[in-house]
PDB file of N, CA and C in Angstrom:
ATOM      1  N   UNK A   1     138.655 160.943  -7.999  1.00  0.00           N
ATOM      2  CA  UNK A   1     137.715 161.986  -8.344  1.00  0.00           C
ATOM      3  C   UNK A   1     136.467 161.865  -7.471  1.00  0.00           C
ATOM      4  N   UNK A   2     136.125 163.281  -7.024  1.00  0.00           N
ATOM      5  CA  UNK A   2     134.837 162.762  -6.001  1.00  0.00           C
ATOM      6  C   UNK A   2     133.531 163.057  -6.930  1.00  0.00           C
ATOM      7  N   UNK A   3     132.761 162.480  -6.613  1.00  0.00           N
ATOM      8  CA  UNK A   3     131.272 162.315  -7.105  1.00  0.00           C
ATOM      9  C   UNK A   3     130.182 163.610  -6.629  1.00  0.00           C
ATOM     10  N   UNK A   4     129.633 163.963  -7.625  1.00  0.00           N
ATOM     11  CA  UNK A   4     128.914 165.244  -7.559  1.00  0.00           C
ATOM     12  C   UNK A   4     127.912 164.868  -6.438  1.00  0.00           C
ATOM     13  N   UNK A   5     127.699 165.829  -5.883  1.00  0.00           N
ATOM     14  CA  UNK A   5     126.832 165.599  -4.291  1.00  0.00           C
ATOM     15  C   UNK A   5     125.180 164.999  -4.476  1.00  0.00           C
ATOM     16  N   UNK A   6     124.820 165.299  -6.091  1.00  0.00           N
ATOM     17  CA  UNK A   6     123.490 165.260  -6.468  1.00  0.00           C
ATOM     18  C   UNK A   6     123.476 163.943  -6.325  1.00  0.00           C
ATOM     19  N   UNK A   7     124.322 162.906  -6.967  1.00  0.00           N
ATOM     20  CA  UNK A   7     124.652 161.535  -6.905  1.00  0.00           C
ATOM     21  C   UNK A   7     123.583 160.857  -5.919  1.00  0.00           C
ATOM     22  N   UNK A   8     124.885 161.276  -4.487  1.00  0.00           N
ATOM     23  CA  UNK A   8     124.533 160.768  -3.193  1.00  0.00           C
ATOM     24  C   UNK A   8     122.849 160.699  -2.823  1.00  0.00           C
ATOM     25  N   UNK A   9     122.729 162.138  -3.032  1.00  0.00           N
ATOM     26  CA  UNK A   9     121.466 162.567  -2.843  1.00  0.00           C
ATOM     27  C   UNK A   9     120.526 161.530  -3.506  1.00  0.00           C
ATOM     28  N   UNK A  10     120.036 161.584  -4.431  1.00  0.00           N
ATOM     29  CA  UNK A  10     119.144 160.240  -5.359  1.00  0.00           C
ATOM     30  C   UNK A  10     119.324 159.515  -4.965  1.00  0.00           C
ATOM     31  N   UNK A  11     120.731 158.623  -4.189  1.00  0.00           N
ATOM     32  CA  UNK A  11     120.943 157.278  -3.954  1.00  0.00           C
ATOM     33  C   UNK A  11     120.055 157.561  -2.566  1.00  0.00           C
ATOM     34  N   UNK A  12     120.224 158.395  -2.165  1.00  0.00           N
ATOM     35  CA  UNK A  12     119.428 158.504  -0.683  1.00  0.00           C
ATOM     36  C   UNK A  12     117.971 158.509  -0.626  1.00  0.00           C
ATOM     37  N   UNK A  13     117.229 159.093  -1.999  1.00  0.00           N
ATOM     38  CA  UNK A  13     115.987 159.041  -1.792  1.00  0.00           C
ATOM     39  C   UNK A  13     115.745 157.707  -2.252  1.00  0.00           C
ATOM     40  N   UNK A  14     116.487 157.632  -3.194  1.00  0.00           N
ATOM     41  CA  UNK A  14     115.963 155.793  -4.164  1.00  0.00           C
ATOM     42  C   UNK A  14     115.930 154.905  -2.797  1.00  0.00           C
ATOM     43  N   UNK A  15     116.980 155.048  -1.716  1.00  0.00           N
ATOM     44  CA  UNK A  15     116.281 154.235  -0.499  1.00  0.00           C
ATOM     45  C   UNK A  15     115.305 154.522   0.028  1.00  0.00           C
ATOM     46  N   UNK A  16     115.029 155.931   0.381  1.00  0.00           N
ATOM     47  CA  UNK A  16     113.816 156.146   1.210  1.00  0.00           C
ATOM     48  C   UNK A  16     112.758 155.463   0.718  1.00  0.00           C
ATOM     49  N   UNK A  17     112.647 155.652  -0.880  1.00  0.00           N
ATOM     50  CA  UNK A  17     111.856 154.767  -1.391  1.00  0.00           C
ATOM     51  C   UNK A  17     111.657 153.371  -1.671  1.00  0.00           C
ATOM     52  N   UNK A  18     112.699 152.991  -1.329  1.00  0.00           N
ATOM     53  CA  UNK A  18     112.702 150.953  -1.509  1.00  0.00           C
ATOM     54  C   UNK A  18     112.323 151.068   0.729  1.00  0.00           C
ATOM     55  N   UNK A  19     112.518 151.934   1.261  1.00  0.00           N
ATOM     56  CA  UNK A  19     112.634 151.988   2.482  1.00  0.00           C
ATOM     57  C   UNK A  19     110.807 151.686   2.370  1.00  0.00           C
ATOM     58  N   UNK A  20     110.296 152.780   1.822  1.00  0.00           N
ATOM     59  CA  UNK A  20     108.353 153.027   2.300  1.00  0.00           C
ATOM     60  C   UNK A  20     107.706 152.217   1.554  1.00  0.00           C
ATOM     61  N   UNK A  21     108.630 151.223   0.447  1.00  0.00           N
ATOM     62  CA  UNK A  21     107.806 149.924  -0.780  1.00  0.00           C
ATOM     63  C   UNK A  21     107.071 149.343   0.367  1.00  0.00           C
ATOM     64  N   UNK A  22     107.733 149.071   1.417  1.00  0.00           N
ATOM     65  CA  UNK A  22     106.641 147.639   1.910  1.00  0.00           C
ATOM     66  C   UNK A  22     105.315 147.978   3.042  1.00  0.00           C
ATOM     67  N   UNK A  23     105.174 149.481   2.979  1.00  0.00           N
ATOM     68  CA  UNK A  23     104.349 149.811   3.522  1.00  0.00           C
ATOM     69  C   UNK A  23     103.226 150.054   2.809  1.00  0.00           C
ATOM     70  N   UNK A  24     103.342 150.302   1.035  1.00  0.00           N
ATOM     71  CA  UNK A  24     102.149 150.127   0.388  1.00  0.00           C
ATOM     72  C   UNK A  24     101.496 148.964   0.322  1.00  0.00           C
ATOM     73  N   UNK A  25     102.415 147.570   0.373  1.00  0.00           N
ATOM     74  CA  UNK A  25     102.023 146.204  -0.074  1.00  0.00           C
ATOM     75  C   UNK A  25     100.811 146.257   1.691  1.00  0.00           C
ATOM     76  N   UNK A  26     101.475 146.532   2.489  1.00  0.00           N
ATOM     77  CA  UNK A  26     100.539 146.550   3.456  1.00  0.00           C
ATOM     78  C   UNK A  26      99.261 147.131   3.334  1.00  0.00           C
ATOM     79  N   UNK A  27      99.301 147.836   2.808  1.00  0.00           N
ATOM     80  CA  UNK A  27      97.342 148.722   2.244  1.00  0.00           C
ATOM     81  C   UNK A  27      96.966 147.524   1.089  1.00  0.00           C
ATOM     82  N   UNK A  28      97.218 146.873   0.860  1.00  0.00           N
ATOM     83  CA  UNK A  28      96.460 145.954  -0.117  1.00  0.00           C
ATOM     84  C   UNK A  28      95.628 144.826   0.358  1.00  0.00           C
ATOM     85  N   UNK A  29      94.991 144.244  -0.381  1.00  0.00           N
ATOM     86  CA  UNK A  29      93.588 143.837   0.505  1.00  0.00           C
ATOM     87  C   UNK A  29      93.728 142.280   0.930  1.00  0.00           C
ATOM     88  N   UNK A  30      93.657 141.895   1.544  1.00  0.00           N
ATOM     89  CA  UNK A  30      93.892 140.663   1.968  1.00  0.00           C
ATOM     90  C   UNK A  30      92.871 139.675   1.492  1.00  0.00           C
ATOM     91  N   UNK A  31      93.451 138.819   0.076  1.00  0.00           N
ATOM     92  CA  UNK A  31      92.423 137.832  -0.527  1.00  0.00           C
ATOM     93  C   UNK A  31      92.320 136.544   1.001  1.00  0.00           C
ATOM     94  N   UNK A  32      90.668 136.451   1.383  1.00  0.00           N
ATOM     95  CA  UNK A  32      90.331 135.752   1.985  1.00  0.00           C
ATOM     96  C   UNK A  32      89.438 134.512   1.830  1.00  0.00           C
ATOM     97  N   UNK A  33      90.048 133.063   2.059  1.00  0.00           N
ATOM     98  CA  UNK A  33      89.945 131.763   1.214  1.00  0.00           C
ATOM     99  C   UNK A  33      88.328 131.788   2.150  1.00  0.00           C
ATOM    100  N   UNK A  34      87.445 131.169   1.297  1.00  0.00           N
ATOM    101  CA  UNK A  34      85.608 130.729   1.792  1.00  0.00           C
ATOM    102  C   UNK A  34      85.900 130.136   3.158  1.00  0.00           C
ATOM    103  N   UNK A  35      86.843 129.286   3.662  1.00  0.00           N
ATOM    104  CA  UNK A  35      87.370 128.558   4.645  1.00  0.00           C
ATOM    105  C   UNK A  35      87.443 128.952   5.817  1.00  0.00           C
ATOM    106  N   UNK A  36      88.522 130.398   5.416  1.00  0.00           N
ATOM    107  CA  UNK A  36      88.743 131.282   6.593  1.00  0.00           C
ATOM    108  C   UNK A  36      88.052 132.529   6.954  1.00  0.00           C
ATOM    109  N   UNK A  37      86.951 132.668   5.740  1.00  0.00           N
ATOM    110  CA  UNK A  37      85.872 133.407   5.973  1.00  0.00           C
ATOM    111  C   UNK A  37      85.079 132.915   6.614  1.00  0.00           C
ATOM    112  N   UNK A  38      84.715 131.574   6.382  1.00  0.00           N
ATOM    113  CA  UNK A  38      83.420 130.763   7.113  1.00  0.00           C
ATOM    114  C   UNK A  38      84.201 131.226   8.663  1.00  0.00           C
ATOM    115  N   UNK A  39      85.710 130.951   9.164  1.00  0.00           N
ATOM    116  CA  UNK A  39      85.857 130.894  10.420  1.00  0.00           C
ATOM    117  C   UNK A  39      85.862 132.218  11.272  1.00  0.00           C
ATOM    118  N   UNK A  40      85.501 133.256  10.508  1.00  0.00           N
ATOM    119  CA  UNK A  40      85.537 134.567  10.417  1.00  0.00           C
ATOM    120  C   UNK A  40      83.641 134.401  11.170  1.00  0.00           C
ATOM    121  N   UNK A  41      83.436 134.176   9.998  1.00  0.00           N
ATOM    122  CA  UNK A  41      81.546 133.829  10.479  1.00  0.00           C
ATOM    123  C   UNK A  41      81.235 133.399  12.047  1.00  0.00           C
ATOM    124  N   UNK A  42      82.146 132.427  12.274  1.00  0.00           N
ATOM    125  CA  UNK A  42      82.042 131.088  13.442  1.00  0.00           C
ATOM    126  C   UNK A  42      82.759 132.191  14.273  1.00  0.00           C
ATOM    127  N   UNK A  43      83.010 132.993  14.673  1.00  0.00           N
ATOM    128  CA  UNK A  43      83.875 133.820  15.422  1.00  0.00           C
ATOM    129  C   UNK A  43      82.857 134.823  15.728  1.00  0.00           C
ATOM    130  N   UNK A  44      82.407 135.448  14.604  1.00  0.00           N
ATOM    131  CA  UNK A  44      81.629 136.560  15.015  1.00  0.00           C
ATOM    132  C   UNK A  44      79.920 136.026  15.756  1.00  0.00           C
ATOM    133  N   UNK A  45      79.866 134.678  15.504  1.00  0.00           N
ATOM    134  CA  UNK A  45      78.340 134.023  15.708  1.00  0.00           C
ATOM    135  C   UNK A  45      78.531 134.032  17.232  1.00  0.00           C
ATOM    136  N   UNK A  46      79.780 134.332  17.880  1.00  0.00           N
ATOM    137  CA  UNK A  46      80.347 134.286  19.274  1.00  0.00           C
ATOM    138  C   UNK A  46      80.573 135.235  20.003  1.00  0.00           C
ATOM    139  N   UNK A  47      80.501 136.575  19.015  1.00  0.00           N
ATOM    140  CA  UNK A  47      80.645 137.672  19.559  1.00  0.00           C
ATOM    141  C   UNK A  47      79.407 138.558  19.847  1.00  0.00           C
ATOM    142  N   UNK A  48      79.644 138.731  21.058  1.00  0.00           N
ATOM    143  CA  UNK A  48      78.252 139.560  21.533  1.00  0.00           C
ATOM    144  C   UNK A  48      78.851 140.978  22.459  1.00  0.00           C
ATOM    145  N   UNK A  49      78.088 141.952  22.908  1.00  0.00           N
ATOM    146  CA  UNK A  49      78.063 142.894  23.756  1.00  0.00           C
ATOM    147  C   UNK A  49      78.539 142.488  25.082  1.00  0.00           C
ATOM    148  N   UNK A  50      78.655 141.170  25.517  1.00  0.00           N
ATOM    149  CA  UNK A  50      79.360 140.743  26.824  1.00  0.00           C
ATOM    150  C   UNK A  50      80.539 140.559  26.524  1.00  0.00           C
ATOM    151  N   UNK A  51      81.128 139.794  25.200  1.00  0.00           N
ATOM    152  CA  UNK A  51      82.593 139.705  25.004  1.00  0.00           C
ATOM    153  C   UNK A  51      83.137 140.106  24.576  1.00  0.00           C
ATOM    154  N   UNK A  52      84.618 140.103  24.401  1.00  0.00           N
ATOM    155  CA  UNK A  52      85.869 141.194  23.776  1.00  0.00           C
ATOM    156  C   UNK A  52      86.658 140.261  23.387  1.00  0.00           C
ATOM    157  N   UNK A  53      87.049 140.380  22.262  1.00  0.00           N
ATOM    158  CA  UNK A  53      87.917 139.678  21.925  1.00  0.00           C
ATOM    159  C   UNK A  53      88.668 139.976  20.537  1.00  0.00           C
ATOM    160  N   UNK A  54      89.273 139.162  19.385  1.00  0.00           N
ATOM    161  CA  UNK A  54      90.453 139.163  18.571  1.00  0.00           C
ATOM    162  C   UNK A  54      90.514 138.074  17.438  1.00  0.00           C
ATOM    163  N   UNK A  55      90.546 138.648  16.131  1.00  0.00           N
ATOM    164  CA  UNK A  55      90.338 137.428  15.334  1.00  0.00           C
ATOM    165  C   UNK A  55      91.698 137.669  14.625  1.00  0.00           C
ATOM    166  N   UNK A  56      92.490 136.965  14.120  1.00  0.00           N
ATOM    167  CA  UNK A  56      93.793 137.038  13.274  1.00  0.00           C
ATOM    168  C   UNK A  56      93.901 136.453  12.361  1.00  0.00           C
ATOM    169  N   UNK A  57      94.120 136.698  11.360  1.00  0.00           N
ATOM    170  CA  UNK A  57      94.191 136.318  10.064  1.00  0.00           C
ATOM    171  C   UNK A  57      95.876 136.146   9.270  1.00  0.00           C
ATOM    172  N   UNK A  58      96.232 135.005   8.562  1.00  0.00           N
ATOM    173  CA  UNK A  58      97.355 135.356   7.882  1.00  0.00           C
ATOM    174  C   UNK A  58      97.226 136.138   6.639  1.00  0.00           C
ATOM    175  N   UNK A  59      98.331 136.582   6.431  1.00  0.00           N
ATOM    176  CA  UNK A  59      97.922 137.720   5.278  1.00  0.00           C
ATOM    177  C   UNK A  59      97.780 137.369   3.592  1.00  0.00           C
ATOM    178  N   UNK A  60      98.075 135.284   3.845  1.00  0.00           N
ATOM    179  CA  UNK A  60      97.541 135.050   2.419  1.00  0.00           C
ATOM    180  C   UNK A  60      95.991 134.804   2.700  1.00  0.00           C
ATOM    181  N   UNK A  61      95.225 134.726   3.755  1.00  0.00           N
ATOM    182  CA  UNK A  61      94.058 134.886   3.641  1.00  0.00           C
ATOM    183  C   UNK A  61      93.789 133.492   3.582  1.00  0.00           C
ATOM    184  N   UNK A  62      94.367 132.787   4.309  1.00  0.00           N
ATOM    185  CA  UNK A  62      94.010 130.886   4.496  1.00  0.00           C
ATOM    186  C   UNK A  62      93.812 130.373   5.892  1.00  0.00           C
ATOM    187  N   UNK A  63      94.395 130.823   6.742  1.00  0.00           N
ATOM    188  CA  UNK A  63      94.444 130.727   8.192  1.00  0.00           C
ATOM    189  C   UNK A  63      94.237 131.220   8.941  1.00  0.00           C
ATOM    190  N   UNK A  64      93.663 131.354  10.579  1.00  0.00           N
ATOM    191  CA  UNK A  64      93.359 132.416  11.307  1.00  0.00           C
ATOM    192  C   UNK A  64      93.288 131.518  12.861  1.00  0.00           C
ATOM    193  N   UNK A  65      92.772 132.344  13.592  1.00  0.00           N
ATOM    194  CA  UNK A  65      93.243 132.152  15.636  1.00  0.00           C
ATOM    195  C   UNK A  65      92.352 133.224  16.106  1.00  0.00           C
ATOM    196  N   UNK A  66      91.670 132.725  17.288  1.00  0.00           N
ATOM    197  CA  UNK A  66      90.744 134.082  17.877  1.00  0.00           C
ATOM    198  C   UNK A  66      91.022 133.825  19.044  1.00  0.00           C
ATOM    199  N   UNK A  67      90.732 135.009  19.850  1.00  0.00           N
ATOM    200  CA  UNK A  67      90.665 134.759  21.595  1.00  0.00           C
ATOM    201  C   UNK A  67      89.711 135.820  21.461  1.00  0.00           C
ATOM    202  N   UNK A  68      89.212 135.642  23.007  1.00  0.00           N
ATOM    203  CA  UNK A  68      88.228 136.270  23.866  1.00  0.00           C
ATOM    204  C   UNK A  68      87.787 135.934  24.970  1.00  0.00           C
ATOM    205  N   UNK A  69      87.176 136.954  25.875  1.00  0.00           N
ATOM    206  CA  UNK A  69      86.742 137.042  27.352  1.00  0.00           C
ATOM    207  C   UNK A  69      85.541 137.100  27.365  1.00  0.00           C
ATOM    208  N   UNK A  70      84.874 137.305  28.719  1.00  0.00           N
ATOM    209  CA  UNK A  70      83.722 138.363  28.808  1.00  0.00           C
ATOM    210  C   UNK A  70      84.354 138.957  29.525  1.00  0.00           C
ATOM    211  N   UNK A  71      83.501 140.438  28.713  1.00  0.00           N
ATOM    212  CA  UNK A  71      84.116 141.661  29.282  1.00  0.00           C
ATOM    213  C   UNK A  71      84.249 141.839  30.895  1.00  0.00           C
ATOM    214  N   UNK A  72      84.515 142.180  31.777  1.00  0.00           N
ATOM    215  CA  UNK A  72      85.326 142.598  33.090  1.00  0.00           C
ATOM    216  C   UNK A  72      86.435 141.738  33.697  1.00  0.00           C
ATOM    217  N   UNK A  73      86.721 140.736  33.134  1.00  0.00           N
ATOM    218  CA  UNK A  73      87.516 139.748  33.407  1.00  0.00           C
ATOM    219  C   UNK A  73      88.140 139.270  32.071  1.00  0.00           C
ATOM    220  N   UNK A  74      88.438 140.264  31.300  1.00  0.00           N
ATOM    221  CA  UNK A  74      89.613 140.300  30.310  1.00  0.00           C
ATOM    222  C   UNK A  74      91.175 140.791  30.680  1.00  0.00           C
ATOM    223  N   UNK A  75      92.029 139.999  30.000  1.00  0.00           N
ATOM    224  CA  UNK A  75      93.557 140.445  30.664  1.00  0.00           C
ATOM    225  C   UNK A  75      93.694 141.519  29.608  1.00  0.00           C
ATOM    226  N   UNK A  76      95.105 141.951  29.647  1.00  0.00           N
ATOM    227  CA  UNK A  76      94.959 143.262  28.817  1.00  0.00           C
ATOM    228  C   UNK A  76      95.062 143.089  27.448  1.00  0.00           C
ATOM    229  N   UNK A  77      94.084 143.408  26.734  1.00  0.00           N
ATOM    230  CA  UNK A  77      94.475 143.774  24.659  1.00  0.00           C
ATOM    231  C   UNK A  77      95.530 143.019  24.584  1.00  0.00           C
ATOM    232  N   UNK A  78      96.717 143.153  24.825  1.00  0.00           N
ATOM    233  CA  UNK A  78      97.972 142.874  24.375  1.00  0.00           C
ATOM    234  C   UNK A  78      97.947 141.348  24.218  1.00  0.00           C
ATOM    235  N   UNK A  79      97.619 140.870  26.069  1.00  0.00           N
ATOM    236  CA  UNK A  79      97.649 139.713  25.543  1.00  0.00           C
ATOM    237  C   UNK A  79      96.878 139.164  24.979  1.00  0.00           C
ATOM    238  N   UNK A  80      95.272 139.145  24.415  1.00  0.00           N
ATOM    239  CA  UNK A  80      94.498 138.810  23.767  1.00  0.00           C
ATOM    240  C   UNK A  80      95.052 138.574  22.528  1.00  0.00           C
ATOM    241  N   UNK A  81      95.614 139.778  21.821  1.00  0.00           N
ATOM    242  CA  UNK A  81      96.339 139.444  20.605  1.00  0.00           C
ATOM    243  C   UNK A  81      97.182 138.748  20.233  1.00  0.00           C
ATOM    244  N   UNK A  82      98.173 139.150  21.154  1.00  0.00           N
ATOM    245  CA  UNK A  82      98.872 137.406  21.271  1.00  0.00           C
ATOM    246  C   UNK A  82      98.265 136.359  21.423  1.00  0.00           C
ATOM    247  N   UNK A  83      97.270 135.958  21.746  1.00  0.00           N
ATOM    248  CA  UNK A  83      97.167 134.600  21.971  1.00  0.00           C
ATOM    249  C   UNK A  83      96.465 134.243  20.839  1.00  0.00           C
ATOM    250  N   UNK A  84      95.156 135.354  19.799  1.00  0.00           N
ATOM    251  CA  UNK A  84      95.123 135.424  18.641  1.00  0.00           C
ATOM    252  C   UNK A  84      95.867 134.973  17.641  1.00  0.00           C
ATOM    253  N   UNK A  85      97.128 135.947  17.621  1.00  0.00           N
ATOM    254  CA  UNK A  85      98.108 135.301  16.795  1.00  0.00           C
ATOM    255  C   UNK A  85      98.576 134.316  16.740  1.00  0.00           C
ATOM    256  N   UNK A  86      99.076 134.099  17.983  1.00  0.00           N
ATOM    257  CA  UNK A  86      99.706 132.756  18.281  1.00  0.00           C
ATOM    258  C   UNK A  86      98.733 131.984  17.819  1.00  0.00           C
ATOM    259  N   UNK A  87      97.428 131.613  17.664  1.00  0.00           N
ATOM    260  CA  UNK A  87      97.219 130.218  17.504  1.00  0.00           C
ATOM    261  C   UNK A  87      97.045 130.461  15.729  1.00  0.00           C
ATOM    262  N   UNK A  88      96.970 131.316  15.213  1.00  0.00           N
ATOM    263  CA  UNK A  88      97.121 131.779  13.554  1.00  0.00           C
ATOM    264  C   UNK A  88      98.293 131.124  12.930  1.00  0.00           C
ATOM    265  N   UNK A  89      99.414 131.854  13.782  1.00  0.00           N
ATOM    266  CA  UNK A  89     100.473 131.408  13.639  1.00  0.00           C
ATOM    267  C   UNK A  89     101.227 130.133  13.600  1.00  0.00           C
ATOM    268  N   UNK A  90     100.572 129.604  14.515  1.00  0.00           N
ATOM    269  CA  UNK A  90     100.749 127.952  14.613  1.00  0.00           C
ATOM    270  C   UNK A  90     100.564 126.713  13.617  1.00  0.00           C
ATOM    271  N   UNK A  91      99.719 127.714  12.843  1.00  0.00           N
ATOM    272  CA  UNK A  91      99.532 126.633  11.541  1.00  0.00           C
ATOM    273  C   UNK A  91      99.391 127.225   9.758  1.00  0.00           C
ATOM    274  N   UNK A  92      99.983 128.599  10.344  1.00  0.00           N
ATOM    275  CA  UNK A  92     100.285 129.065   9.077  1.00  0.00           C
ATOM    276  C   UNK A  92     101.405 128.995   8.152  1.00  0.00           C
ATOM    277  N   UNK A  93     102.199 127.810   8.424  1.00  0.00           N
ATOM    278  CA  UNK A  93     103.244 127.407   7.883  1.00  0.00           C
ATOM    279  C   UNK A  93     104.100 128.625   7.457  1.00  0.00           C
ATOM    280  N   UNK A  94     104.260 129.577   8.138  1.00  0.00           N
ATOM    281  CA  UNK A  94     105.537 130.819   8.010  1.00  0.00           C
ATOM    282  C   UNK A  94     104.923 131.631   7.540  1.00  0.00           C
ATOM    283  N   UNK A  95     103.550 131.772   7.001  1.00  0.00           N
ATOM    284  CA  UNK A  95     103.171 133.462   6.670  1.00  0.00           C
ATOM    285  C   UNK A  95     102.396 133.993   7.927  1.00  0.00           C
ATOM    286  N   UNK A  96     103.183 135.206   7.652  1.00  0.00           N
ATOM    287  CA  UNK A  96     102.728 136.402   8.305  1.00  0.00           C
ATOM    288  C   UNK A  96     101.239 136.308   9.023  1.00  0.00           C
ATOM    289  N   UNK A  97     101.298 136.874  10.361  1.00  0.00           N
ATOM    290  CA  UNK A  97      99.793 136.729  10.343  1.00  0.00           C
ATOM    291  C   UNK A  97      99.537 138.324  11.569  1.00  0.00           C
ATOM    292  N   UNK A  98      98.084 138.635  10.878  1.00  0.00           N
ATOM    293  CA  UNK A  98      97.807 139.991  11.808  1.00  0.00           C
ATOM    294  C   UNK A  98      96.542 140.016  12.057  1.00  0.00           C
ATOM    295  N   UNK A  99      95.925 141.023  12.985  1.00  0.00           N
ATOM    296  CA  UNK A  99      94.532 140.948  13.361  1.00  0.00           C
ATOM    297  C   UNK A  99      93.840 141.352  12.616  1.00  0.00           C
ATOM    298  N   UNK A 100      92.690 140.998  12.291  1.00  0.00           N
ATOM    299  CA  UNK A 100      92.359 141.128  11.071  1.00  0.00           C
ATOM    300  C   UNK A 100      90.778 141.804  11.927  1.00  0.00           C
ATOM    301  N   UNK A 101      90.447 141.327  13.109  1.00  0.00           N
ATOM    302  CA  UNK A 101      89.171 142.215  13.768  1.00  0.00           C
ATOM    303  C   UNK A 101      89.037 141.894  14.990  1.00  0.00           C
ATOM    304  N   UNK A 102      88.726 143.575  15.630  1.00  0.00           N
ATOM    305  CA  UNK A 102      88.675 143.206  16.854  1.00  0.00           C
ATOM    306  C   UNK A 102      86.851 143.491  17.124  1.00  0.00           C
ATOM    307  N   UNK A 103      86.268 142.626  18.630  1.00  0.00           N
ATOM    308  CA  UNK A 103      84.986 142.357  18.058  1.00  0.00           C
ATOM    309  C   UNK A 103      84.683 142.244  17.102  1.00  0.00           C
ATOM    310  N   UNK A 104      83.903 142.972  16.439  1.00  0.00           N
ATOM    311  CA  UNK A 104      82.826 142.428  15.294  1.00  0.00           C
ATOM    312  C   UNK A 104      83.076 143.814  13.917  1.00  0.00           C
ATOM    313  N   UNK A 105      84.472 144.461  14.379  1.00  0.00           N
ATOM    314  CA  UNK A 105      84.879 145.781  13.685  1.00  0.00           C
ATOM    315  C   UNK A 105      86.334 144.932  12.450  1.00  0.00           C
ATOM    316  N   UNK A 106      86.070 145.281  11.655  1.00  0.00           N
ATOM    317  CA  UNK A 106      87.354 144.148  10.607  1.00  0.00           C
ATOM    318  C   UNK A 106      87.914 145.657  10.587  1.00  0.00           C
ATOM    319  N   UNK A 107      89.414 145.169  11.294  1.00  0.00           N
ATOM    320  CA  UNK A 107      90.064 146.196  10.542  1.00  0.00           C
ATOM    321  C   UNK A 107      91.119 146.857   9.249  1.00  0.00           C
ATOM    322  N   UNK A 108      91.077 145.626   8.681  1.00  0.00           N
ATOM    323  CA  UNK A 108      92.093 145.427   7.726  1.00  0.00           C
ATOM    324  C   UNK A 108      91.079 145.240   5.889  1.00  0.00           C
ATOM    325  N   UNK A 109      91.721 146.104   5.020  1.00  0.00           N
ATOM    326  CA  UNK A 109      90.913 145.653   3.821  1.00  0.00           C
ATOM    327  C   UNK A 109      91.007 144.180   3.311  1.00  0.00           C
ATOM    328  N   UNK A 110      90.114 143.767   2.816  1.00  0.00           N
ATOM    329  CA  UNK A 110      90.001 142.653   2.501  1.00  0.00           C
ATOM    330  C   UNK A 110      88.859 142.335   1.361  1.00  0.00           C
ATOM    331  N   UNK A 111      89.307 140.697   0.635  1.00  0.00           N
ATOM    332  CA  UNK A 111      87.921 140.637  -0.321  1.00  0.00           C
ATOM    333  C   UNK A 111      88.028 139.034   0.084  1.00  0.00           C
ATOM    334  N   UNK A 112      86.596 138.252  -0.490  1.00  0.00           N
ATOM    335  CA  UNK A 112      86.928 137.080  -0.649  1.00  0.00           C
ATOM    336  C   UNK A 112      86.994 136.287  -1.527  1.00  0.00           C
ATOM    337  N   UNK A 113      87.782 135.816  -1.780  1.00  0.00           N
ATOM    338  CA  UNK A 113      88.111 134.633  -3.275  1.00  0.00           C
ATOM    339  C   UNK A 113      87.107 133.541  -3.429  1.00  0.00           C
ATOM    340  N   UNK A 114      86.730 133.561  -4.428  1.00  0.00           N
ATOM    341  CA  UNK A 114      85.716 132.814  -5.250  1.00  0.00           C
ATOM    342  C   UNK A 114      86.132 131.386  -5.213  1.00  0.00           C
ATOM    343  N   UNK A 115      87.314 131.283  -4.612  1.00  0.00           N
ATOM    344  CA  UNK A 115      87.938 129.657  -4.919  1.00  0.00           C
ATOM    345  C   UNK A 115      88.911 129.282  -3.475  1.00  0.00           C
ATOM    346  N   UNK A 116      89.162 128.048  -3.173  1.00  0.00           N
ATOM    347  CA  UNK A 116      89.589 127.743  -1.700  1.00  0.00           C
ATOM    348  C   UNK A 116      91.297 127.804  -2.337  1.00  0.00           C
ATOM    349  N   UNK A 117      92.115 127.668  -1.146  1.00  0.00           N
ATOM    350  CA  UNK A 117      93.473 127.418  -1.320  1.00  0.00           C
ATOM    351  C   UNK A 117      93.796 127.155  -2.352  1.00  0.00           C
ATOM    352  N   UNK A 118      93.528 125.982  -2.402  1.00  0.00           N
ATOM    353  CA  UNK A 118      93.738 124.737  -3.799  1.00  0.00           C
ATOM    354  C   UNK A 118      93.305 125.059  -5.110  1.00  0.00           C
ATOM    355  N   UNK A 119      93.051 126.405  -5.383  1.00  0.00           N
ATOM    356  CA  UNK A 119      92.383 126.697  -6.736  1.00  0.00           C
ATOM    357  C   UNK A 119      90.690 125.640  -7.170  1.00  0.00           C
ATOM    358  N   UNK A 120      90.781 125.351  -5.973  1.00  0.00           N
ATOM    359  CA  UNK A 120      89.094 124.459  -6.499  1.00  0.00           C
ATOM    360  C   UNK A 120      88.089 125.160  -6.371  1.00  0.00           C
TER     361      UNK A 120
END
C-alpha cells in the first residue's frame, strides 16, 4: 500500500527543520569565563589605529588566540584568522572555536559569567 503524499511531505519539512536547529543554537550568546574576558581586555589594550588584527574565542567561552599586524604589511584576513583560530584551537580541548572580534568591533553576542570555569 503506498503512503499518502502528505506523509512524505512533513517528513520533509520535519528535516528542513532538524536541518535549520543548529543555526539558532548559533545566535545564542556566548557565556564568557572573567579569564577569557580579561584576555579579551589584554588584546584590545594592543589594538590601535595602526593594527589589524583577530581575536577567537571558543564557543564555551574559556579559551581564545589572537593575531595581528600593522596595518600595510598584513597578509590577507584569511590568514589572520587562521592563525587566530589556530592558536584557540590548540588548547581548547575539542570545542569549537570562532572569531569572536575583529579589531576592537566584537562580533558575536556574548555575556560574561560571574564565575570562572570551575564554578568558583
Amino acid at each position: 500500500m503506498k503512503q499518502p503524499r502528505w506523509i512524505s511531505t512533513k517528513g520533509l519539512v520535519a528535516a528542513l527543520l532538524l536541518v535549520g536547529g543548529p543555526a539558532f543554537a548559533q545566535d545564542a550568546k556566548i557565556q564568557v569565563t572573567k579569564a577569557a574576558w580579561q584576555g579579551y581586555q589584554q588584546y584590545l589594550a594592543g589594538a590601535t589605529d595602526a593594527r589589524h588584527g583577530f581575536f577567537a574565542m571558543s564557543k564555551d567561552g574559556q579559551i581564545w588566540g589572537q593575531s595581528g599586524c600593522s596595518k600595510g604589511s598584513c597578509p590577507p584576513d584569511d590568514q589572520l584568522k587562521a592563525s587566530a583560530m589556530k592558536r584557540c584551537e590548540q588548547f581548547s580541548a575539542g570545542a569549537p572555536c570562532l572569531i569572536f572580534a575583529e579589531d576592537k568591533t566584537i562580533l558575536v553576542p556574548y555575556e560574561v559569567k560571574d564565575y570562572t570555569m570551575y564554578g568558583q
